[in-house]
PDB file of N, CA and C in Angstrom:
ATOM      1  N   UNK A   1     115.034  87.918 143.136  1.00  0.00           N
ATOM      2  CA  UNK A   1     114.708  87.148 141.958  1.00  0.00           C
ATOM      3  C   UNK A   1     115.098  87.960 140.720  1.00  0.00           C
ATOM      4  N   UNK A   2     115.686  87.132 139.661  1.00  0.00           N
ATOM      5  CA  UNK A   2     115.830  87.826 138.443  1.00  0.00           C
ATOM      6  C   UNK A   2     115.323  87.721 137.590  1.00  0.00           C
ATOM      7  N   UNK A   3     115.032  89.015 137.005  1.00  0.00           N
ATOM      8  CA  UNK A   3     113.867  88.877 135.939  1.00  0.00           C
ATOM      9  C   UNK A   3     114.359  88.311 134.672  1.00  0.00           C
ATOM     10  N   UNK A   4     114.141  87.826 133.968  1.00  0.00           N
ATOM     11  CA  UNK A   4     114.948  87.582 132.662  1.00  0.00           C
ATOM     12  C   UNK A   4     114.101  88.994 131.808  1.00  0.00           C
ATOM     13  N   UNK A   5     115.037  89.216 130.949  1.00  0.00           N
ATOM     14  CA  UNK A   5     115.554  90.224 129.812  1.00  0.00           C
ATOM     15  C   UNK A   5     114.104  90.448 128.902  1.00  0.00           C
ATOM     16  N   UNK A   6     114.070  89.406 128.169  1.00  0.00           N
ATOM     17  CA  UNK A   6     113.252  88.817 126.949  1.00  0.00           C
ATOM     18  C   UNK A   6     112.007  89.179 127.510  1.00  0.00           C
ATOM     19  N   UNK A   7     111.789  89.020 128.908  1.00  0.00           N
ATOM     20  CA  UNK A   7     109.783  89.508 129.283  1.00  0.00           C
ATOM     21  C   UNK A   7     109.972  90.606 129.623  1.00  0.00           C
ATOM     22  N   UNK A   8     110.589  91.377 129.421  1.00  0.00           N
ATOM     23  CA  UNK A   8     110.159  92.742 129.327  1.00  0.00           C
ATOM     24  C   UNK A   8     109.685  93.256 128.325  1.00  0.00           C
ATOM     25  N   UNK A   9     110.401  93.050 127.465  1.00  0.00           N
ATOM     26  CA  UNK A   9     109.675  93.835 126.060  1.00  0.00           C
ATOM     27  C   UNK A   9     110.371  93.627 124.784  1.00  0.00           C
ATOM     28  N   UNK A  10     110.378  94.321 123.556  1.00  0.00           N
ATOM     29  CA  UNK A  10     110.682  93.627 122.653  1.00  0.00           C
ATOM     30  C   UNK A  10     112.077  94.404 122.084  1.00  0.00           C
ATOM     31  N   UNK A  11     113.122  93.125 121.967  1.00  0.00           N
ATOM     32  CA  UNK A  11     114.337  93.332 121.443  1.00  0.00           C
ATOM     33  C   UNK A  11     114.233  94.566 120.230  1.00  0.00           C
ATOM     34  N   UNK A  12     115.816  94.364 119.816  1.00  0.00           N
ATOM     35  CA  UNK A  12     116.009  95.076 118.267  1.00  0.00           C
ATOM     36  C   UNK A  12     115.803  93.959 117.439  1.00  0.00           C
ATOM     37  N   UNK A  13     116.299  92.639 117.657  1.00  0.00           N
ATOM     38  CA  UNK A  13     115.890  91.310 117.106  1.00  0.00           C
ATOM     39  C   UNK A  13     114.576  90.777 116.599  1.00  0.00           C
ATOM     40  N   UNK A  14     113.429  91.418 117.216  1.00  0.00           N
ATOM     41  CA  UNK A  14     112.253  91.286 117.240  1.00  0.00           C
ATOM     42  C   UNK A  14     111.566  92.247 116.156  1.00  0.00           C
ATOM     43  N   UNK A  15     112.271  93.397 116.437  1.00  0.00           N
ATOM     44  CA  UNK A  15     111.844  94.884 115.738  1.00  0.00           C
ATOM     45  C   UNK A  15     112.514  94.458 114.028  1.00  0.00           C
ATOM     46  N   UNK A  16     113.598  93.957 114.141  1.00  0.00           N
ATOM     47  CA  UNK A  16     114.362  93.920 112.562  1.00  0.00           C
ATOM     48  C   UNK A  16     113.698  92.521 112.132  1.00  0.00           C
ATOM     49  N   UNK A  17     113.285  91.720 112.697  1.00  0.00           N
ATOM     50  CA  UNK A  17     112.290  90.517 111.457  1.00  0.00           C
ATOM     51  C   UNK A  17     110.580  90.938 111.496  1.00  0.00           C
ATOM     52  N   UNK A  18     110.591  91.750 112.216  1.00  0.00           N
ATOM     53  CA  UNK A  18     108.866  92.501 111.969  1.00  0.00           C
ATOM     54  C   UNK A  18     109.334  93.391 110.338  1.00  0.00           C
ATOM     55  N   UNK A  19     110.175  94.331 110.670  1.00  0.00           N
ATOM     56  CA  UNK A  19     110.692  94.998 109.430  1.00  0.00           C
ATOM     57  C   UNK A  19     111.492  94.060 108.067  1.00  0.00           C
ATOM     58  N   UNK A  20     111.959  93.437 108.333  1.00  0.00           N
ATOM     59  CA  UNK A  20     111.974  92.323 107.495  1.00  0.00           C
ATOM     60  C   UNK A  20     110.721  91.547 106.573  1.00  0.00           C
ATOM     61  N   UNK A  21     109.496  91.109 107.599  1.00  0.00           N
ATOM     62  CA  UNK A  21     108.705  90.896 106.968  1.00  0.00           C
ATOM     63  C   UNK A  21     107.450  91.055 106.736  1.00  0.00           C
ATOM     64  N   UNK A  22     107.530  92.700 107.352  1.00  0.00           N
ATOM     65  CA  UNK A  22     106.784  93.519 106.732  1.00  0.00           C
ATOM     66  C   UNK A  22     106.876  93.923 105.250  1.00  0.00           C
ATOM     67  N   UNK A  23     107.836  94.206 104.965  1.00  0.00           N
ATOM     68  CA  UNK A  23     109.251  94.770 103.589  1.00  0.00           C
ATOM     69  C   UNK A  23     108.489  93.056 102.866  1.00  0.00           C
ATOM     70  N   UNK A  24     108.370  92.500 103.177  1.00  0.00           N
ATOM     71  CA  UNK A  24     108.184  91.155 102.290  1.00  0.00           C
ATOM     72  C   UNK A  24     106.768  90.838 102.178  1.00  0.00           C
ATOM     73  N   UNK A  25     105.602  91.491 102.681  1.00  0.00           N
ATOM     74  CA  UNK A  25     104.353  91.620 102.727  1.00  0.00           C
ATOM     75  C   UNK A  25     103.910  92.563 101.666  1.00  0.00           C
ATOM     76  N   UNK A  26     104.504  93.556 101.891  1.00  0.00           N
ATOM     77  CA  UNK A  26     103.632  94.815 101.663  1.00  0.00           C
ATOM     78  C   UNK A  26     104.786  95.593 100.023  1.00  0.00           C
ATOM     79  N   UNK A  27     106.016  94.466  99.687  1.00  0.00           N
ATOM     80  CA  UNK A  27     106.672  95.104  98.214  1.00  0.00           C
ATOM     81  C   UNK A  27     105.533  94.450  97.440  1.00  0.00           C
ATOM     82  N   UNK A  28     105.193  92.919  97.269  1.00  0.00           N
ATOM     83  CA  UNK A  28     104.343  92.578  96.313  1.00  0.00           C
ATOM     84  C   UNK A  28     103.251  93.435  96.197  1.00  0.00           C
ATOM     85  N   UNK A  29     102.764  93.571  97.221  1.00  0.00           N
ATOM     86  CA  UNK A  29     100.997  93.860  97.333  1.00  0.00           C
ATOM     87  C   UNK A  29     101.271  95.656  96.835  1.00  0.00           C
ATOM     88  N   UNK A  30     102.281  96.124  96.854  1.00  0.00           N
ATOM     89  CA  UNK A  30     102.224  97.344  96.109  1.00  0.00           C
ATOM     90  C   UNK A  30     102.442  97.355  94.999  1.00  0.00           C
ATOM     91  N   UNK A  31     103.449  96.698  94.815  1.00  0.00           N
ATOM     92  CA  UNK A  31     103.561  96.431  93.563  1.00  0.00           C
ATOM     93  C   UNK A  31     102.276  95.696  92.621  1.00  0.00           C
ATOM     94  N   UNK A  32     101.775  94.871  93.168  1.00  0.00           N
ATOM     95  CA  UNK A  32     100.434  94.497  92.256  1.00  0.00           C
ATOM     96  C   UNK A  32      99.100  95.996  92.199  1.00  0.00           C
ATOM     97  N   UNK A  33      99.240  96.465  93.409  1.00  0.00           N
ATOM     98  CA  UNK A  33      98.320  98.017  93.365  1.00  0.00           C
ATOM     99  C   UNK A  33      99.250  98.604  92.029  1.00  0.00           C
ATOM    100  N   UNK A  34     100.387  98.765  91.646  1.00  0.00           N
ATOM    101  CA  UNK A  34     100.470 100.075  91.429  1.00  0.00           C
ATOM    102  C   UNK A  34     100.332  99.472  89.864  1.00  0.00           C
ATOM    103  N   UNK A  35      99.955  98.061  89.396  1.00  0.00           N
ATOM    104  CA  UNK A  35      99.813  97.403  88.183  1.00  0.00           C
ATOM    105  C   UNK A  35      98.143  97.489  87.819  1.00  0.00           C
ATOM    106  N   UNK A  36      97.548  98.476  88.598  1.00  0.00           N
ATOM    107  CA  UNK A  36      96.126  98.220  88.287  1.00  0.00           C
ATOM    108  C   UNK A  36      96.137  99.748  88.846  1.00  0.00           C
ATOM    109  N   UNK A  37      96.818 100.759  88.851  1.00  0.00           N
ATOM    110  CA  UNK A  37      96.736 101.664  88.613  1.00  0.00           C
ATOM    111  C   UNK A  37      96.415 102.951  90.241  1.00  0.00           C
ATOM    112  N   UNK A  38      96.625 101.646  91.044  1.00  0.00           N
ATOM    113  CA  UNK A  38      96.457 102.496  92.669  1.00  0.00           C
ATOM    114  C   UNK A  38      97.539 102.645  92.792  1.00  0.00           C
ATOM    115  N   UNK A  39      97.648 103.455  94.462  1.00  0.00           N
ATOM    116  CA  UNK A  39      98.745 104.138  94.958  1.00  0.00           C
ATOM    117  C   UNK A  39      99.309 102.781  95.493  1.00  0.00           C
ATOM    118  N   UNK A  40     100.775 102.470  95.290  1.00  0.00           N
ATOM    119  CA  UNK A  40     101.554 101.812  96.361  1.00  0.00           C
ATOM    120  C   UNK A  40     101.478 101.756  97.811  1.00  0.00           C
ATOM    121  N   UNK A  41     101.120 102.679  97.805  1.00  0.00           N
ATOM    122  CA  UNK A  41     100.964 103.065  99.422  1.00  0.00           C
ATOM    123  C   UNK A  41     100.141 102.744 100.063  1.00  0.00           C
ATOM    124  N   UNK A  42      98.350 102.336  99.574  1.00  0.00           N
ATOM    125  CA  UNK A  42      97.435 101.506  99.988  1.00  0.00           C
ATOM    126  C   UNK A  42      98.640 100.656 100.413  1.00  0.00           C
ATOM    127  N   UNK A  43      99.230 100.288 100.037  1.00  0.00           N
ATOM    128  CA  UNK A  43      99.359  98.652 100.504  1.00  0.00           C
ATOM    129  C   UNK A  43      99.773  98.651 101.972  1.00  0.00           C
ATOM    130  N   UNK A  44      99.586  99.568 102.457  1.00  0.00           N
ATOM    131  CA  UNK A  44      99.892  99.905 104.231  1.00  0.00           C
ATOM    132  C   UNK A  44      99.084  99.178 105.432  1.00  0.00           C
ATOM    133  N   UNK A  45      97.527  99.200 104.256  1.00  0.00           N
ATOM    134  CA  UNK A  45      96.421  98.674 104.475  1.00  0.00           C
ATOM    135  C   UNK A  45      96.389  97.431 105.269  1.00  0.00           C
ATOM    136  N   UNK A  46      97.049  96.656 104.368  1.00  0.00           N
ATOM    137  CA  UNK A  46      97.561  95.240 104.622  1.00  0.00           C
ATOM    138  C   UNK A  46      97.665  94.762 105.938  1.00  0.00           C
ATOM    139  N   UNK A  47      98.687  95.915 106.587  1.00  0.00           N
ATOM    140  CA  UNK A  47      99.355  95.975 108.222  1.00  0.00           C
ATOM    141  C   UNK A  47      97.969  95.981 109.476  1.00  0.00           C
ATOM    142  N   UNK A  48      96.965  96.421 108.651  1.00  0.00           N
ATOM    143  CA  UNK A  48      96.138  96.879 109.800  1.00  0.00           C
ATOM    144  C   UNK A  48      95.118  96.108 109.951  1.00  0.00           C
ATOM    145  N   UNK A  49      94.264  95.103 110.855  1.00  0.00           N
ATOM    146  CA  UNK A  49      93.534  94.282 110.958  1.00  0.00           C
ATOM    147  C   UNK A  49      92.009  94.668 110.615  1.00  0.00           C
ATOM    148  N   UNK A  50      91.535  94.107 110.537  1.00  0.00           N
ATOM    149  CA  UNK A  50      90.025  94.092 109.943  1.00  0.00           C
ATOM    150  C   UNK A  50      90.066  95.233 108.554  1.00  0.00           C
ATOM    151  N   UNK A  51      91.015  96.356 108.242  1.00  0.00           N
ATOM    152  CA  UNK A  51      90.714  97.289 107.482  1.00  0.00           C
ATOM    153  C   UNK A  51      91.472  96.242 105.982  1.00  0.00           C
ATOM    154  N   UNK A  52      92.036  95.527 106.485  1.00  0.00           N
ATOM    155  CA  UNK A  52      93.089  95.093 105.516  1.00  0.00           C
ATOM    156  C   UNK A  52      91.910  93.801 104.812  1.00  0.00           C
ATOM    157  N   UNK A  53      90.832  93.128 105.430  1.00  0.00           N
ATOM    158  CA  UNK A  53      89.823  92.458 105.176  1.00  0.00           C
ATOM    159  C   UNK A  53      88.830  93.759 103.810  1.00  0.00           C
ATOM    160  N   UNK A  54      88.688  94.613 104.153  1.00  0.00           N
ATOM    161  CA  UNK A  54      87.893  95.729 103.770  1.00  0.00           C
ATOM    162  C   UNK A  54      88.609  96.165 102.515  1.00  0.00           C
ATOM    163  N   UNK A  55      90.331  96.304 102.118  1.00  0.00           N
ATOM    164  CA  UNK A  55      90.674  96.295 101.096  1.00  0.00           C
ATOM    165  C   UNK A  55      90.949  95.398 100.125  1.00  0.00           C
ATOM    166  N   UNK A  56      90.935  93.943 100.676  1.00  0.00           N
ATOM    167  CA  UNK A  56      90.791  93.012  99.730  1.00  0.00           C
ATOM    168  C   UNK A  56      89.770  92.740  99.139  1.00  0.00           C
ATOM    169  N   UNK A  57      88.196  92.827  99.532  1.00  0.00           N
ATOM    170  CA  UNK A  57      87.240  92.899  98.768  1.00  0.00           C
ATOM    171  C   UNK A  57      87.060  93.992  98.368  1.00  0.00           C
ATOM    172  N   UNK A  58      87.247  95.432  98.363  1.00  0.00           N
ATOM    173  CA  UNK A  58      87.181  96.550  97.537  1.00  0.00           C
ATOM    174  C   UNK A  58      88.362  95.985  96.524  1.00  0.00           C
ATOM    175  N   UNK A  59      89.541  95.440  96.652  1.00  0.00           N
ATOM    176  CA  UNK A  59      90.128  94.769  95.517  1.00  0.00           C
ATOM    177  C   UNK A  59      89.672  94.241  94.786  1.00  0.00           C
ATOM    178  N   UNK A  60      89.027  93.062  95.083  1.00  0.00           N
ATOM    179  CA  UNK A  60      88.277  92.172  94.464  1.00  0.00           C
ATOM    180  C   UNK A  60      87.627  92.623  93.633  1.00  0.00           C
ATOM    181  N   UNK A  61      86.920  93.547  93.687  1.00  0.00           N
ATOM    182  CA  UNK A  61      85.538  94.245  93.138  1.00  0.00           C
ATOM    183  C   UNK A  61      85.619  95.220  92.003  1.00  0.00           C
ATOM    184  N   UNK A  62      87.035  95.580  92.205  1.00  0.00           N
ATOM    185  CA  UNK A  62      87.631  96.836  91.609  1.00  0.00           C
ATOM    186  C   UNK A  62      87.527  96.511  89.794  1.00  0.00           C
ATOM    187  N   UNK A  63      87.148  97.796  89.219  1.00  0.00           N
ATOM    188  CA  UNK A  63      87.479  97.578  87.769  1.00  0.00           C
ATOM    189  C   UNK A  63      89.387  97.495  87.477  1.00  0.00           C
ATOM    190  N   UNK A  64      89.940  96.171  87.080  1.00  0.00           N
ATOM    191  CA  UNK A  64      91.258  96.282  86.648  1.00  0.00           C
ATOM    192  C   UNK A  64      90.680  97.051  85.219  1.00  0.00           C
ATOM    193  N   UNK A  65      92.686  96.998  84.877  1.00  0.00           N
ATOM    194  CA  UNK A  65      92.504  97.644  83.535  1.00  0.00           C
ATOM    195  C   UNK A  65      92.890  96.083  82.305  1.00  0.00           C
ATOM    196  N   UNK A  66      92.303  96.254  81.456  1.00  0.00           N
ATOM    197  CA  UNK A  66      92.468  95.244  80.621  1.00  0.00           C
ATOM    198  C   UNK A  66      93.652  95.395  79.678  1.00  0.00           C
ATOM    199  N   UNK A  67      94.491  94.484  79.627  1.00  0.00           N
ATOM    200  CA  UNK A  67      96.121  94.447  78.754  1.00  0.00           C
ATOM    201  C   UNK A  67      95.886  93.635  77.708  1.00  0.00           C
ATOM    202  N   UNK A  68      96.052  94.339  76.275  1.00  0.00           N
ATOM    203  CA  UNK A  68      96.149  93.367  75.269  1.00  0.00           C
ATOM    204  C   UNK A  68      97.644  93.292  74.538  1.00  0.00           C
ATOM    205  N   UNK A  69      97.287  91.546  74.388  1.00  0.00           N
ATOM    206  CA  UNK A  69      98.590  91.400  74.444  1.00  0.00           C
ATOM    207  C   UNK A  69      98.490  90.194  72.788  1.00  0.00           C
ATOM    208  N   UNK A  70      99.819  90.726  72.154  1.00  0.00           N
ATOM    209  CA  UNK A  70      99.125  90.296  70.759  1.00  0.00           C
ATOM    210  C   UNK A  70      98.936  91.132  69.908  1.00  0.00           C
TER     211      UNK A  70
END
Protein backbone atom coordinates (compact mmCIF):
# COMPACT_ATOMS: atom_id res chain seq x y z
CA UNK A 1 0.00 0.00 0.00
CA UNK A 2 1.06 3.53 -0.68
CA UNK A 3 1.19 6.00 1.58
CA UNK A 4 0.44 9.30 0.12
CA UNK A 5 3.08 12.15 0.70
CA UNK A 6 0.83 14.98 2.27
CA UNK A 7 0.05 12.58 5.67
CA UNK A 8 3.15 12.54 6.66
CA UNK A 9 3.93 15.80 7.61
CA UNK A 10 4.13 19.22 6.66
CA UNK A 11 5.36 20.50 3.23
CA UNK A 12 7.62 23.70 2.48
CA UNK A 13 4.13 24.86 1.06
CA UNK A 14 2.61 24.66 4.36
CA UNK A 15 5.72 26.15 6.24
CA UNK A 16 5.86 29.37 3.60
CA UNK A 17 1.89 30.45 4.11
CA UNK A 18 2.29 29.87 8.03
CA UNK A 19 5.31 32.44 7.44
CA UNK A 20 3.39 34.40 5.20
CA UNK A 21 0.74 34.87 7.60
CA UNK A 22 2.33 35.07 10.44
CA UNK A 23 4.47 38.25 8.76
CA UNK A 24 0.73 39.54 8.26
CA UNK A 25 -0.42 39.03 11.94
CA UNK A 26 2.19 40.08 13.93
CA UNK A 27 3.68 43.58 11.34
CA UNK A 28 0.41 45.45 12.45
CA UNK A 29 0.21 44.36 16.01
CA UNK A 30 3.88 45.60 16.35
CA UNK A 31 3.58 48.17 14.80
CA UNK A 32 0.52 49.43 16.87
CA UNK A 33 2.87 48.28 20.23
CA UNK A 34 5.62 50.25 19.15
CA UNK A 35 2.89 53.49 18.70
CA UNK A 36 2.12 53.31 22.40
CA UNK A 37 5.51 52.99 23.25
CA UNK A 38 6.18 48.93 23.78
CA UNK A 39 8.63 46.68 22.34
CA UNK A 40 7.67 45.33 18.79
CA UNK A 41 8.59 42.26 19.80
CA UNK A 42 5.72 41.63 22.36
CA UNK A 43 3.91 41.16 19.42
CA UNK A 44 5.30 37.44 19.39
CA UNK A 45 2.75 37.13 22.04
CA UNK A 46 0.09 37.01 19.58
CA UNK A 47 1.52 33.44 18.19
CA UNK A 48 1.03 31.81 21.47
CA UNK A 49 -2.40 30.61 22.75
CA UNK A 50 -4.03 31.56 25.89
CA UNK A 51 -0.85 34.03 26.62
CA UNK A 52 -1.88 36.04 23.58
CA UNK A 53 -5.63 36.33 25.48
CA UNK A 54 -3.45 37.69 28.61
CA UNK A 55 -1.81 40.41 26.35
CA UNK A 56 -4.76 41.79 24.92
CA UNK A 57 -6.33 42.69 28.12
CA UNK A 58 -3.04 43.91 29.70
CA UNK A 59 -3.46 45.98 26.32
CA UNK A 60 -6.59 47.01 26.95
CA UNK A 61 -5.84 48.28 30.32
CA UNK A 62 -2.62 49.84 29.51
CA UNK A 63 -2.03 53.68 30.02
CA UNK A 64 -1.66 54.87 26.06
CA UNK A 65 0.07 58.00 25.54
CA UNK A 66 -2.15 60.92 24.63
CA UNK A 67 -1.38 62.85 21.01
CA UNK A 68 -2.37 66.34 20.60
CA UNK A 69 -3.16 67.21 17.57
CA UNK A 70 -3.97 70.91 16.69
Amino acid sequence: MMMNNMMVGYGFSHWLIFVIMAALILYPIGRILGRIGLSPFWSVVALIPFFNLIGLWVLAFTQWPRRLYG
